[in-house]
Every structure is written in structure tokens, then in C-alpha cells.
ModelCIF file with pLDDT and N, C-alpha, C, O atoms, coordinates in Angstrom:
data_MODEL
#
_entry.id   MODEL 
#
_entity.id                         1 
_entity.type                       polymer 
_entity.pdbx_number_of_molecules   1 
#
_entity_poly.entity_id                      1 
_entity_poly.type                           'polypeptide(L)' 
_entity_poly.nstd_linkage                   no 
_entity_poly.nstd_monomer                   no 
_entity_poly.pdbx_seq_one_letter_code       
;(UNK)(UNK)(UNK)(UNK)(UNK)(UNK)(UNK)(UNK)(UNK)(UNK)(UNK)(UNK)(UNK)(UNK)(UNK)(UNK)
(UNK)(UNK)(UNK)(UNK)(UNK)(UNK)(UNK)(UNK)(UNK)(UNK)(UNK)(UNK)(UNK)(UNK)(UNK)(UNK)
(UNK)(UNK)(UNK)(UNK)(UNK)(UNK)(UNK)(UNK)(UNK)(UNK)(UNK)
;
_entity_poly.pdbx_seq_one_letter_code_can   XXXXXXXXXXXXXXXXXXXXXXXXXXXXXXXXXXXXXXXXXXX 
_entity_poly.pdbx_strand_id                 A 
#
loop_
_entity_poly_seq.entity_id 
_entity_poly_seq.num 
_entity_poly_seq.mon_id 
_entity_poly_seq.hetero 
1 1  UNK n 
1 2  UNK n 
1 3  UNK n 
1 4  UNK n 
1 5  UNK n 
1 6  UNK n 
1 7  UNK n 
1 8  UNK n 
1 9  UNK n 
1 10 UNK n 
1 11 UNK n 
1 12 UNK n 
1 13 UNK n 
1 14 UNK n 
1 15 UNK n 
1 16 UNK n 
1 17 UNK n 
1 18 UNK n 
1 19 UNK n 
1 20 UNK n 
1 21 UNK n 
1 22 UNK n 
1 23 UNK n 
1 24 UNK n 
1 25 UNK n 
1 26 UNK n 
1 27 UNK n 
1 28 UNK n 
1 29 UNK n 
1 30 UNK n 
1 31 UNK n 
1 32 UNK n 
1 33 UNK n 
1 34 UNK n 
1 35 UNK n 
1 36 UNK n 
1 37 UNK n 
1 38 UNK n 
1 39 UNK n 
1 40 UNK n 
1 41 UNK n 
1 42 UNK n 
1 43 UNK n 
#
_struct_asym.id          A 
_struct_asym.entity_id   1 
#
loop_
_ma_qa_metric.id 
_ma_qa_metric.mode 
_ma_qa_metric.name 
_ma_qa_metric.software_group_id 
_ma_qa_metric.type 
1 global pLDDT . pLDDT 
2 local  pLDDT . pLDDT 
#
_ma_qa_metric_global.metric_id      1 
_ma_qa_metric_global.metric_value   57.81 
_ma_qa_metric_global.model_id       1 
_ma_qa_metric_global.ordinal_id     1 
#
loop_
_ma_qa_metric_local.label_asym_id 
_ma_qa_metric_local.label_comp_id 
_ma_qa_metric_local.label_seq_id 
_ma_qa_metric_local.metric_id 
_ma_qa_metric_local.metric_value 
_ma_qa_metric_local.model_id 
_ma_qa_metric_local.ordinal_id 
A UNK 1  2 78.00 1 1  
A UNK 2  2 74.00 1 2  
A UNK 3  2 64.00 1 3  
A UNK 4  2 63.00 1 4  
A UNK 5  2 63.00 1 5  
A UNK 6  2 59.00 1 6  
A UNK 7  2 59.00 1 7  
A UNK 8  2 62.00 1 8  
A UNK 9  2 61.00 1 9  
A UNK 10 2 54.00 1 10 
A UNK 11 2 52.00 1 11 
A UNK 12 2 48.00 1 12 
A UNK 13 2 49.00 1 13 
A UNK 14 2 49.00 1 14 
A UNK 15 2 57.00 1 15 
A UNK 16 2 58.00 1 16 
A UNK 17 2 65.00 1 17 
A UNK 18 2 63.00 1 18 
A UNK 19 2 57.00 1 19 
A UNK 20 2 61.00 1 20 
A UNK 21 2 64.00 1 21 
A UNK 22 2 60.00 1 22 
A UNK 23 2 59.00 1 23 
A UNK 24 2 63.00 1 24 
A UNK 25 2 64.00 1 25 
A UNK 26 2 63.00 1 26 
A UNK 27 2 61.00 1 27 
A UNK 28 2 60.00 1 28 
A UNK 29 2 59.00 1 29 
A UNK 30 2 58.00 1 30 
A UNK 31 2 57.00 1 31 
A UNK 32 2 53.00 1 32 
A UNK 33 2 54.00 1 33 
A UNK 34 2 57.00 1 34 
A UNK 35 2 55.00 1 35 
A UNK 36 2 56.00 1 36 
A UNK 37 2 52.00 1 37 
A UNK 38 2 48.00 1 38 
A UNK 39 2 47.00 1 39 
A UNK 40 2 50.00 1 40 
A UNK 41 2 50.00 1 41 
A UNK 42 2 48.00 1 42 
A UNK 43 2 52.00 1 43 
#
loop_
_atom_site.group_PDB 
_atom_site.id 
_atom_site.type_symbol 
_atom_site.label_atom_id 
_atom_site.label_alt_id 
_atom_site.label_comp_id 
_atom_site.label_asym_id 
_atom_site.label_entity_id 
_atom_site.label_seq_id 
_atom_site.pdbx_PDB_ins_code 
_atom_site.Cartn_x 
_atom_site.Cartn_y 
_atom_site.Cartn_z 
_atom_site.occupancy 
_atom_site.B_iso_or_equiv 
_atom_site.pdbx_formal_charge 
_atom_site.auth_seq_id 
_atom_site.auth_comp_id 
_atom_site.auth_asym_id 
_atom_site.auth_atom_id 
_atom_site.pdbx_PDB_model_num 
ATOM 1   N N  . UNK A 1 1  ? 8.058   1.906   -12.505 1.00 78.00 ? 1  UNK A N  1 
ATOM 2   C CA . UNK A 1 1  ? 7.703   2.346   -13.853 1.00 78.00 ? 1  UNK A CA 1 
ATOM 3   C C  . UNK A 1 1  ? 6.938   3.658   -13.875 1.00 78.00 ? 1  UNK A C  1 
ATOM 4   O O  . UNK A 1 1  ? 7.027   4.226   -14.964 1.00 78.00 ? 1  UNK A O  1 
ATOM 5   N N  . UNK A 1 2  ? 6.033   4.444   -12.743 1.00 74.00 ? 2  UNK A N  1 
ATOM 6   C CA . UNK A 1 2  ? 5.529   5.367   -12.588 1.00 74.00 ? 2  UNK A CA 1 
ATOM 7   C C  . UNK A 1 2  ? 6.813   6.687   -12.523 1.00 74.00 ? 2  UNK A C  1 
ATOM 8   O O  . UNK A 1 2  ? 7.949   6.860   -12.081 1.00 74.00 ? 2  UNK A O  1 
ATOM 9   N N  . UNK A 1 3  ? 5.803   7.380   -13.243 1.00 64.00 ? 3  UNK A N  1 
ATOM 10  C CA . UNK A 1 3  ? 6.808   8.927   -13.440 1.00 64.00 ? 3  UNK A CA 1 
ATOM 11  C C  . UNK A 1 3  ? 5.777   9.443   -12.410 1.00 64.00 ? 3  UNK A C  1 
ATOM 12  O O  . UNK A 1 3  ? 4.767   8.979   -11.881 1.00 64.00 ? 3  UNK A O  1 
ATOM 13  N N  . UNK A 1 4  ? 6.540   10.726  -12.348 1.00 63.00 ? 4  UNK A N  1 
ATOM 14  C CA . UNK A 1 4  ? 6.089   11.196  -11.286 1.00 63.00 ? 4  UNK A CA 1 
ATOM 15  C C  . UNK A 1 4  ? 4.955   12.592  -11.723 1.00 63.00 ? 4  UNK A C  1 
ATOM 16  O O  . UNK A 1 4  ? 4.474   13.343  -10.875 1.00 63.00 ? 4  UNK A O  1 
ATOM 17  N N  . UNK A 1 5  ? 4.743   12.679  -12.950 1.00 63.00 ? 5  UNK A N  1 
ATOM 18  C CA . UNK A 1 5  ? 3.488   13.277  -13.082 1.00 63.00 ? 5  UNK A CA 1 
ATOM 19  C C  . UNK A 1 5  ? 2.315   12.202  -14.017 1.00 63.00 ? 5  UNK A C  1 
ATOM 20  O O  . UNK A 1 5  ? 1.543   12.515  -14.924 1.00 63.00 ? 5  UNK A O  1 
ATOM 21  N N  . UNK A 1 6  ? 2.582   10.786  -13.329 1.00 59.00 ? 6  UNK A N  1 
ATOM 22  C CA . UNK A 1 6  ? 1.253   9.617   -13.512 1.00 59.00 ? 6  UNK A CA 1 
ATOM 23  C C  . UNK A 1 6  ? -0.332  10.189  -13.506 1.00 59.00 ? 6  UNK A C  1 
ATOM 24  O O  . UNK A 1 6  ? -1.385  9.905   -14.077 1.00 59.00 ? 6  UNK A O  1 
ATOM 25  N N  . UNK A 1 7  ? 0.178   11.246  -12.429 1.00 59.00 ? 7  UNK A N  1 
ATOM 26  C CA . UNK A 1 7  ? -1.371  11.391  -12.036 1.00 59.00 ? 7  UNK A CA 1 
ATOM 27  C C  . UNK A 1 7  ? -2.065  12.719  -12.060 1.00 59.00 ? 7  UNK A C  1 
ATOM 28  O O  . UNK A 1 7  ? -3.141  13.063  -11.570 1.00 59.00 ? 7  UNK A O  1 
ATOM 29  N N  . UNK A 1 8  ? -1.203  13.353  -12.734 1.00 62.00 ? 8  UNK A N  1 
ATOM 30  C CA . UNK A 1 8  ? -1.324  15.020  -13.925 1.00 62.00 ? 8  UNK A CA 1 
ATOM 31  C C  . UNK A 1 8  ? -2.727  14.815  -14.515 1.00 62.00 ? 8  UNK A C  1 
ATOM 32  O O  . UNK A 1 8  ? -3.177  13.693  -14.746 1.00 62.00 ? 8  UNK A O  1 
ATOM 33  N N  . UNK A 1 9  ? -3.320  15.830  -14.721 1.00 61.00 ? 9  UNK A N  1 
ATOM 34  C CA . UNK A 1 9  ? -4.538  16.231  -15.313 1.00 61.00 ? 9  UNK A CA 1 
ATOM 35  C C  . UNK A 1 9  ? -4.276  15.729  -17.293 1.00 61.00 ? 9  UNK A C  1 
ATOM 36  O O  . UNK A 1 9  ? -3.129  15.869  -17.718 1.00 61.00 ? 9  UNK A O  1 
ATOM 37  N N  . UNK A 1 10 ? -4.905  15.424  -17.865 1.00 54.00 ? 10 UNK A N  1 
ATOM 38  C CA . UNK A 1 10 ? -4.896  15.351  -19.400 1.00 54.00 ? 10 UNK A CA 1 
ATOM 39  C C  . UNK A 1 10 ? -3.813  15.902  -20.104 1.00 54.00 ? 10 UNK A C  1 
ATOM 40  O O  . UNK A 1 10 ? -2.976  15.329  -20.802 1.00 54.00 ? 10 UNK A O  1 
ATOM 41  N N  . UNK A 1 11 ? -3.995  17.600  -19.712 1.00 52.00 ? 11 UNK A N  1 
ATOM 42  C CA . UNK A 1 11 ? -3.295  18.121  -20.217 1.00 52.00 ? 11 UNK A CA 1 
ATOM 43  C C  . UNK A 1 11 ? -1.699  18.467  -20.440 1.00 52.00 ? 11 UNK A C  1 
ATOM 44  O O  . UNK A 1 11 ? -1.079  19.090  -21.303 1.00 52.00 ? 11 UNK A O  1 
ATOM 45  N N  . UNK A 1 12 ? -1.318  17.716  -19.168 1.00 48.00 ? 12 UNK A N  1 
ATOM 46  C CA . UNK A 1 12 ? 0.419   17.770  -18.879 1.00 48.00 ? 12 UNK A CA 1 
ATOM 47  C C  . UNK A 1 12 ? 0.556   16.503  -19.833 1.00 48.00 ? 12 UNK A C  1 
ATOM 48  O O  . UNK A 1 12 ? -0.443  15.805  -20.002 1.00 48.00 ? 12 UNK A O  1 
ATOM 49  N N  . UNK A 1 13 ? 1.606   16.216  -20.385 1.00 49.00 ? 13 UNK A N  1 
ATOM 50  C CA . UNK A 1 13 ? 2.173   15.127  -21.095 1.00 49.00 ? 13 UNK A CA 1 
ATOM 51  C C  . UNK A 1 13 ? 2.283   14.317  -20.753 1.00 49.00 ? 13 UNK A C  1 
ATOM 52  O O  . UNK A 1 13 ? 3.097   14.432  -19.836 1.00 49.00 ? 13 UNK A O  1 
ATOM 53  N N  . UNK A 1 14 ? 1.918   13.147  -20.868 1.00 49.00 ? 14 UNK A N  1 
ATOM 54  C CA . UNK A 1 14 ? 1.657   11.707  -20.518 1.00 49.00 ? 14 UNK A CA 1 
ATOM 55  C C  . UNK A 1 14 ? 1.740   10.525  -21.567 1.00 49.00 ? 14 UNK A C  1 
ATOM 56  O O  . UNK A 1 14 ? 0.921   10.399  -22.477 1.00 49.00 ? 14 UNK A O  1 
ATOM 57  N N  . UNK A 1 15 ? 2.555   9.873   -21.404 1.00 57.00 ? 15 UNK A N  1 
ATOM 58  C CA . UNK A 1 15 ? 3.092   8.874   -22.707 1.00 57.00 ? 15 UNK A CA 1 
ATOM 59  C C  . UNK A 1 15 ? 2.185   7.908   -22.453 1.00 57.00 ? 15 UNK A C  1 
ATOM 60  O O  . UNK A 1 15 ? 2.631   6.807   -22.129 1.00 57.00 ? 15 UNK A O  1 
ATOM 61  N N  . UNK A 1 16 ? 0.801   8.088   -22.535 1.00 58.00 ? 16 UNK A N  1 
ATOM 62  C CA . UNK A 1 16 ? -0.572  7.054   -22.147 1.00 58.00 ? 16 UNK A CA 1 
ATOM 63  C C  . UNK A 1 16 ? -0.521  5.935   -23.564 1.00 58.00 ? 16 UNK A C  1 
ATOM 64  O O  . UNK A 1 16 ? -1.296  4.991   -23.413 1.00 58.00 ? 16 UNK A O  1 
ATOM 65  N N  . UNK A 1 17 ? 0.165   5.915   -24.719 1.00 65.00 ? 17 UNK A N  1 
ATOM 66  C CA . UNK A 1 17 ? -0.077  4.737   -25.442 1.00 65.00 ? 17 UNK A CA 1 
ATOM 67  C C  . UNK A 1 17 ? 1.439   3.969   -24.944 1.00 65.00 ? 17 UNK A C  1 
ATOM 68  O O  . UNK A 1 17 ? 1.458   2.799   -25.325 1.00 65.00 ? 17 UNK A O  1 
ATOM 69  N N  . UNK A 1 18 ? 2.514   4.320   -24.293 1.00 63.00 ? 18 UNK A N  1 
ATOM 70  C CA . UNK A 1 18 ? 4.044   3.434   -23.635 1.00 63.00 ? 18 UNK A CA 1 
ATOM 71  C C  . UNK A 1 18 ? 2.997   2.861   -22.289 1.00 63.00 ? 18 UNK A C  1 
ATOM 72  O O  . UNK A 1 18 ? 2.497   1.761   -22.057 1.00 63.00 ? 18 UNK A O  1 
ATOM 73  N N  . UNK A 1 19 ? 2.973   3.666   -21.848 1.00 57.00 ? 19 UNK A N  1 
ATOM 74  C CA . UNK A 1 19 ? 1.949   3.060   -20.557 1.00 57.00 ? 19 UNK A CA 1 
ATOM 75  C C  . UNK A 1 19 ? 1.215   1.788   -20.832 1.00 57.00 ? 19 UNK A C  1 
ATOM 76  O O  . UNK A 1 19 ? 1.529   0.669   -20.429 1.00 57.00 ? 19 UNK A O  1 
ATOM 77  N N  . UNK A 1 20 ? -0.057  2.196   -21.758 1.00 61.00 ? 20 UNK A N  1 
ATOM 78  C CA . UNK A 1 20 ? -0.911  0.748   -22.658 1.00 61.00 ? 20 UNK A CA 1 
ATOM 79  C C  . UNK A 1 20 ? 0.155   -0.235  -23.093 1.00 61.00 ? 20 UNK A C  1 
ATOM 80  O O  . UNK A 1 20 ? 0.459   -1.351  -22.673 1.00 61.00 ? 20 UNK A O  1 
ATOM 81  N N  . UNK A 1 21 ? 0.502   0.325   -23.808 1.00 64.00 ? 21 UNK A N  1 
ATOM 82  C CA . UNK A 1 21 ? 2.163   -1.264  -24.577 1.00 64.00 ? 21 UNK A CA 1 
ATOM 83  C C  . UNK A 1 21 ? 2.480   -1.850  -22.881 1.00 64.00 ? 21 UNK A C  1 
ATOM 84  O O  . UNK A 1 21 ? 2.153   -3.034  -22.809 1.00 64.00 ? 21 UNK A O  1 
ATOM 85  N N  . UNK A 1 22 ? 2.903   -1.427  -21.839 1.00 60.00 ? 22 UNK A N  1 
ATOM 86  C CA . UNK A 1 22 ? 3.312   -2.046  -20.725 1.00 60.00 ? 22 UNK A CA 1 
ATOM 87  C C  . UNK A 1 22 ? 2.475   -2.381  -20.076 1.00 60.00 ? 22 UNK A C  1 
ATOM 88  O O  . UNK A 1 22 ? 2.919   -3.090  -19.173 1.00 60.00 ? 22 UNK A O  1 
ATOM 89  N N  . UNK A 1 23 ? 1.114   -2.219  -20.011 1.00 59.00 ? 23 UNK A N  1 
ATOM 90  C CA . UNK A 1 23 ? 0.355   -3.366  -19.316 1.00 59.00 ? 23 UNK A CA 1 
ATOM 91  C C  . UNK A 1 23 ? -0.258  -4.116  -19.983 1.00 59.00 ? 23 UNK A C  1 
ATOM 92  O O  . UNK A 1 23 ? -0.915  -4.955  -19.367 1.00 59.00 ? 23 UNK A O  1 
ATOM 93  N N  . UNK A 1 24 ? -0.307  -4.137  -21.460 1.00 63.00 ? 24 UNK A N  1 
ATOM 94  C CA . UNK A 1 24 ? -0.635  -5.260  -22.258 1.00 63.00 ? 24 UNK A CA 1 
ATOM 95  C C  . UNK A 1 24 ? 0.474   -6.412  -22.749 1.00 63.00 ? 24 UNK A C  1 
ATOM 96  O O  . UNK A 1 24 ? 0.197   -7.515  -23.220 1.00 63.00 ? 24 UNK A O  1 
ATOM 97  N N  . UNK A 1 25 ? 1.782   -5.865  -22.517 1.00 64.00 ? 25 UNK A N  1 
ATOM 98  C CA . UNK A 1 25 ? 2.885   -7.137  -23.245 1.00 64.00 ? 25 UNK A CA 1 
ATOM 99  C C  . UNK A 1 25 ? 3.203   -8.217  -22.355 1.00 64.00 ? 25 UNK A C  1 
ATOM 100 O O  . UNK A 1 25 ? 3.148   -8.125  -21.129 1.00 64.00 ? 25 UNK A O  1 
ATOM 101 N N  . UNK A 1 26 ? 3.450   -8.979  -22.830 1.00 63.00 ? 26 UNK A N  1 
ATOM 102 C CA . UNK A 1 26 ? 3.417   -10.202 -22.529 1.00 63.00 ? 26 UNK A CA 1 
ATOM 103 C C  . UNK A 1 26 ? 4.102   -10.774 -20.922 1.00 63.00 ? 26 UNK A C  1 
ATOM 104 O O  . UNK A 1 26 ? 3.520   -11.433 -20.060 1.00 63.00 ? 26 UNK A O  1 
ATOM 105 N N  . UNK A 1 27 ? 5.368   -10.306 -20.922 1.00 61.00 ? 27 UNK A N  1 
ATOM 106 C CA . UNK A 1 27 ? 5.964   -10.099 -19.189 1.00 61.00 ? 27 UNK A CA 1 
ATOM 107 C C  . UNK A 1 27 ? 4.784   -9.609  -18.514 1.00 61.00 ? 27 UNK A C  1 
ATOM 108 O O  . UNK A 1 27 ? 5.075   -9.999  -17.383 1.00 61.00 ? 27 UNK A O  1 
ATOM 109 N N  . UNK A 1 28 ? 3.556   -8.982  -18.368 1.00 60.00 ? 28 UNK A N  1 
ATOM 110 C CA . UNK A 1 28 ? 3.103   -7.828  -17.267 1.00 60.00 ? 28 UNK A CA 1 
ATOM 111 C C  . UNK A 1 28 ? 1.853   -8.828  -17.478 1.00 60.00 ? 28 UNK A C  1 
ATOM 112 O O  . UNK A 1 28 ? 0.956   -8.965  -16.647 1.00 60.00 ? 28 UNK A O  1 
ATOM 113 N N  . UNK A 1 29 ? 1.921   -9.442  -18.594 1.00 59.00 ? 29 UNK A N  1 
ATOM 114 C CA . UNK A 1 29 ? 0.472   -10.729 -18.441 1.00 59.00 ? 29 UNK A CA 1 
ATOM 115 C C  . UNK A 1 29 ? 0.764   -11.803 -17.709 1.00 59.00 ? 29 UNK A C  1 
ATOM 116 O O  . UNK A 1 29 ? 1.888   -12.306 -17.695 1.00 59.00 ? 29 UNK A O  1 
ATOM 117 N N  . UNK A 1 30 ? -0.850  -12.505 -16.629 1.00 58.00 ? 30 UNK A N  1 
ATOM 118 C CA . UNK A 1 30 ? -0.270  -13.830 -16.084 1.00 58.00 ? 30 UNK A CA 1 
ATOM 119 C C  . UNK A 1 30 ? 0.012   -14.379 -17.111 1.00 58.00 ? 30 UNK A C  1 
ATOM 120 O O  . UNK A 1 30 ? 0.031   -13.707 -18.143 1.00 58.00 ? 30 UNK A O  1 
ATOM 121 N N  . UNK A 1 31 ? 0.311   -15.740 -17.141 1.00 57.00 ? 31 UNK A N  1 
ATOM 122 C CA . UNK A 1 31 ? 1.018   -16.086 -18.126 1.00 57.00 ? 31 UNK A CA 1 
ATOM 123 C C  . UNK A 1 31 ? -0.773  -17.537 -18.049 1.00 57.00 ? 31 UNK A C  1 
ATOM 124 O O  . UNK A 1 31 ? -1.304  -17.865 -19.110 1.00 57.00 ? 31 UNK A O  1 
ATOM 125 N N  . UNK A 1 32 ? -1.226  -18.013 -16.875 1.00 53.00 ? 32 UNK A N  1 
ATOM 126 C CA . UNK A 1 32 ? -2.265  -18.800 -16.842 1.00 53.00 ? 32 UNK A CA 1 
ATOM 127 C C  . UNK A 1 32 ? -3.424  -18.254 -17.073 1.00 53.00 ? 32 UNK A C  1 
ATOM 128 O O  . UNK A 1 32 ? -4.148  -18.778 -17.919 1.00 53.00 ? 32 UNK A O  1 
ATOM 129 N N  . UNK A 1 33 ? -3.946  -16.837 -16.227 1.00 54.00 ? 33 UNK A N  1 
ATOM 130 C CA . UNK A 1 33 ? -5.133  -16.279 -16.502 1.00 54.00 ? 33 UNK A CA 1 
ATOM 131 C C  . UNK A 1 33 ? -5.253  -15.259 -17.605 1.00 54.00 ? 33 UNK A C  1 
ATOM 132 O O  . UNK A 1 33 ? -6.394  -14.860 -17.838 1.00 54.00 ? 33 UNK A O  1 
ATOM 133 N N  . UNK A 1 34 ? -4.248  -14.767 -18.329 1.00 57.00 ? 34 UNK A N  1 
ATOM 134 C CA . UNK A 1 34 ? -4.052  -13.833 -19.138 1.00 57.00 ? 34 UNK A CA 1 
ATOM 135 C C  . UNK A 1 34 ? -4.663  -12.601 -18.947 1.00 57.00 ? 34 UNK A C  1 
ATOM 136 O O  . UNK A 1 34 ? -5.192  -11.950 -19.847 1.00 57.00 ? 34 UNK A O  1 
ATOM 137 N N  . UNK A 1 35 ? -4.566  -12.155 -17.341 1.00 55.00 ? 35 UNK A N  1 
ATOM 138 C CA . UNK A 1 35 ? -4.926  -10.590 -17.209 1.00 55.00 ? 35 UNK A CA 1 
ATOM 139 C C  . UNK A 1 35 ? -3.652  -9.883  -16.651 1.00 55.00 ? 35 UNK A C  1 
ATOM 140 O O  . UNK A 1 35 ? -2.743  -10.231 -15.898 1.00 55.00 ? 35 UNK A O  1 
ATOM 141 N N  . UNK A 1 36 ? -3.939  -8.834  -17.281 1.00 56.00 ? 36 UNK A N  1 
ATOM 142 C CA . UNK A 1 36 ? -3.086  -7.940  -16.957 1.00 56.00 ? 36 UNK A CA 1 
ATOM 143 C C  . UNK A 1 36 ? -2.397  -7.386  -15.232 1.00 56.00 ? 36 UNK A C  1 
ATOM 144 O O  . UNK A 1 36 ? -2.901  -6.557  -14.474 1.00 56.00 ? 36 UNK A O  1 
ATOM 145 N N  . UNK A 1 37 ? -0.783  -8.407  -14.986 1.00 52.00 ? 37 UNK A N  1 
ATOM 146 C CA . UNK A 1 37 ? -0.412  -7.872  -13.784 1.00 52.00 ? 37 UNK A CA 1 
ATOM 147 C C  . UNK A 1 37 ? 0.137   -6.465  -13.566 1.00 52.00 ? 37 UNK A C  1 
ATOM 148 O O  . UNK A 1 37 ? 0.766   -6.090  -12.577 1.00 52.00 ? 37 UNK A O  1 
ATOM 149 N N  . UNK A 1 38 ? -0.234  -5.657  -14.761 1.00 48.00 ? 38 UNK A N  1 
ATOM 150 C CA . UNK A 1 38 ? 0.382   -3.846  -14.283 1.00 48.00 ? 38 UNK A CA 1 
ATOM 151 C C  . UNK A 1 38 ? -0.645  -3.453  -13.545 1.00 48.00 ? 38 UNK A C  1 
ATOM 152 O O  . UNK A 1 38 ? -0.487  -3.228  -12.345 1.00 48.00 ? 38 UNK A O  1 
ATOM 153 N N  . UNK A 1 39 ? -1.778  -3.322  -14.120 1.00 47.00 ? 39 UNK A N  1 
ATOM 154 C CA . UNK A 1 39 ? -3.195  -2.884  -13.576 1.00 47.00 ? 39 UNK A CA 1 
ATOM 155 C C  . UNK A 1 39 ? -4.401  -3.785  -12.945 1.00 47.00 ? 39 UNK A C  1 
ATOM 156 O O  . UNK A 1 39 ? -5.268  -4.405  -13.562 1.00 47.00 ? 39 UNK A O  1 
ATOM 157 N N  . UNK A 1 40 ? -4.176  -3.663  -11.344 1.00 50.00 ? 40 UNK A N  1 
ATOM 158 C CA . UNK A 1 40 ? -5.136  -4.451  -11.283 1.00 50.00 ? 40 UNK A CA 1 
ATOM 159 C C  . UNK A 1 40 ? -6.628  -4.112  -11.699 1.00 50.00 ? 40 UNK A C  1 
ATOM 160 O O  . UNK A 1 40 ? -6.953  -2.925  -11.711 1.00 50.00 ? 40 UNK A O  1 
ATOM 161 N N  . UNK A 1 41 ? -7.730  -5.269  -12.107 1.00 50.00 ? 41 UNK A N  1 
ATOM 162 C CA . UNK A 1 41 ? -8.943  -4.758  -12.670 1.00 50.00 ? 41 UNK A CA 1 
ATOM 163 C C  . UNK A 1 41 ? -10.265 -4.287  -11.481 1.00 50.00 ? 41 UNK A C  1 
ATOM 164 O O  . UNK A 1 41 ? -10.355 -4.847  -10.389 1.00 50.00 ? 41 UNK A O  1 
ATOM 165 N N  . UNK A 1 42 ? -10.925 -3.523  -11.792 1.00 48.00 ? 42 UNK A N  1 
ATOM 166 C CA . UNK A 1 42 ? -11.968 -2.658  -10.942 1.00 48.00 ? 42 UNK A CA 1 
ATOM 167 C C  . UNK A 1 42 ? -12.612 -4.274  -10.904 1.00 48.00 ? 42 UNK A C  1 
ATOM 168 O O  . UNK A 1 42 ? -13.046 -4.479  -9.770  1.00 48.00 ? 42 UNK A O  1 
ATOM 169 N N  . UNK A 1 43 ? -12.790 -5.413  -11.757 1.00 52.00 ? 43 UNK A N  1 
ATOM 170 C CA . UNK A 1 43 ? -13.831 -6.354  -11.646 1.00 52.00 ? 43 UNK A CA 1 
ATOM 171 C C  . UNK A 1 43 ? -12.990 -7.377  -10.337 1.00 52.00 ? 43 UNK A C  1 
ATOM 172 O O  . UNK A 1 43 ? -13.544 -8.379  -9.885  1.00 52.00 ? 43 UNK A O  1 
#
């Protein structure tokens, strides 16, 4: 799912709210703990 300028500075174009929709919908959630499997969490 990573493009290949993911990791571009601010200013290059970055579809950062398609990104959010895909690690919040429902496939990319456990389905028991309800955290997010796109991103794992810093906690």
C-alpha cells in the first residue's frame, strides 16, 4: 500500500487523509482488540 514518496517531506503530495481511511477501516482493525493492524502503535 506504500507509494514510494511515503516518506517525502510535507510538502510533496501525500494523500495523508486515503492513508487515515486505511488504517482506520474496518479490514486493517483487529477485529478482538480493535487497534489498528496498518500502524503499529509507539504504546
Amino acid at each position: 500500500l506504500v507509494t514510494k514518496s511515503h516518506h517525502e517531506p510535507d510538502d510533496i503530495s501525500i494523500d495523508r487523509e486515503n492513508t487515515r481511511r486505511m488504517s482506520l477501516c474496518k479490514e486493517s482493525v483487529n477485529p478482538w482488540t480493535g487497534a489498528s493492524q496498518f500502524l503499529p502503535t509507539t504504546n
